[in-house]
Protein backbone atom coordinates (compact mmCIF):
# COMPACT_ATOMS: atom_id res chain seq x y z
CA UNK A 1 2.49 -23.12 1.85
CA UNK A 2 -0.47 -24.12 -0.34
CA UNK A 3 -2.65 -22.13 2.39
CA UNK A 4 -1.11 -18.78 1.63
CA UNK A 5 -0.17 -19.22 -2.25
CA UNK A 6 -4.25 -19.30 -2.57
CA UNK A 7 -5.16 -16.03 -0.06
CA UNK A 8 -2.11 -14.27 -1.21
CA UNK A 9 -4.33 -14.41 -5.05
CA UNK A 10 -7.56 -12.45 -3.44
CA UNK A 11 -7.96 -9.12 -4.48
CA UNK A 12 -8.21 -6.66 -1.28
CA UNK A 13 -6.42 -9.00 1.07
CA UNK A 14 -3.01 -8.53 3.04
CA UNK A 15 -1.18 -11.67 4.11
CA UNK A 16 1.82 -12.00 5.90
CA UNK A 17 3.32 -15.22 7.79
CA UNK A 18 5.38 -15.91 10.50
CA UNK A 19 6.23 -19.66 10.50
CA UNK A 20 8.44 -19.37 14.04
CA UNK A 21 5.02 -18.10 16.04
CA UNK A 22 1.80 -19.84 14.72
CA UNK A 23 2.34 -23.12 12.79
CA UNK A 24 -1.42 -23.03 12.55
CA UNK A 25 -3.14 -20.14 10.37
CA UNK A 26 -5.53 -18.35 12.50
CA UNK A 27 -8.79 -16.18 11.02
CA UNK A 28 -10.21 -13.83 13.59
CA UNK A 29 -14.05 -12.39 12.38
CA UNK A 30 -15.54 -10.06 15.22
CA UNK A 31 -16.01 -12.48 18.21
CA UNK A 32 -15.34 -15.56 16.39
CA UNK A 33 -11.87 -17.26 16.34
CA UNK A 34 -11.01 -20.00 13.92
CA UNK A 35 -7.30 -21.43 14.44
CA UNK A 36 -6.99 -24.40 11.50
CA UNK A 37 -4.84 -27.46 11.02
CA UNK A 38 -3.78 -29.01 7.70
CA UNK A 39 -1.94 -32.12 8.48
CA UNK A 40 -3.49 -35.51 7.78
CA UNK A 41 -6.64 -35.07 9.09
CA UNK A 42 -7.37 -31.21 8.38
CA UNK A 43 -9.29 -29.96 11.12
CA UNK A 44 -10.86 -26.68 12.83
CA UNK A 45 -11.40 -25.37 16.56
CA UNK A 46 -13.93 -22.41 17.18
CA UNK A 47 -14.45 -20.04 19.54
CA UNK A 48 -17.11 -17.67 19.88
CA UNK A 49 -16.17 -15.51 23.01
CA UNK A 50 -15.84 -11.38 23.26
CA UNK A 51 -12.47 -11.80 25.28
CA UNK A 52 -10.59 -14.55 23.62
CA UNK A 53 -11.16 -12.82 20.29
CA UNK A 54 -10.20 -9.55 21.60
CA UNK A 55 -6.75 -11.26 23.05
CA UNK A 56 -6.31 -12.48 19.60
CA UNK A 57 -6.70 -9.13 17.98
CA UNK A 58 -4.28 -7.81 20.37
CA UNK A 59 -1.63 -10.36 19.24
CA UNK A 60 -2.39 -10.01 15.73
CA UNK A 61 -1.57 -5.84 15.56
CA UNK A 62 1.36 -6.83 17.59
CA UNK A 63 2.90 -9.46 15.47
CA UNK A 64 1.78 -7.70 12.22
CA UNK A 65 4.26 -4.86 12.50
CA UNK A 66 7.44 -7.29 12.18
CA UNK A 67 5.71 -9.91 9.88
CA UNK A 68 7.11 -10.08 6.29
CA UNK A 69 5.27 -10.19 3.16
């Protein structure tokens, strides 16, 4: 969508989707998780926790290998 048409534009930045696992884009910054909404009210949930982010990295590599461009 709109979402990726903009990152997709930034210089030094790899983006890939995969509509069937994650309808919701997810950022992942050292500890910090931010998983995002953009329906009619656009909203944000974030988690600052060692373990939970480290889960999420985990999944990421995982799913990254069969995501397309």
């Amino acid at each position: 969508g709109e979402y990726y048409n903009t990152l997709k534009k930034i210089k030094l930045m790899n983006i890939k989707i995969i509509e069937e696992l994650t309808p919701s884009p997810i950022d992942i910054m050292g500890d910090k998780v931010l998983i995002f909404t953009y329906g009619e009210e656009p909203s944000c949930l974030y988690i600052e926790n060692k373990e939970i982010a480290e889960s999420f990295k985990s999944f990421f590599e995982t799913i990254w290998k069969i995501a397309k461009k």
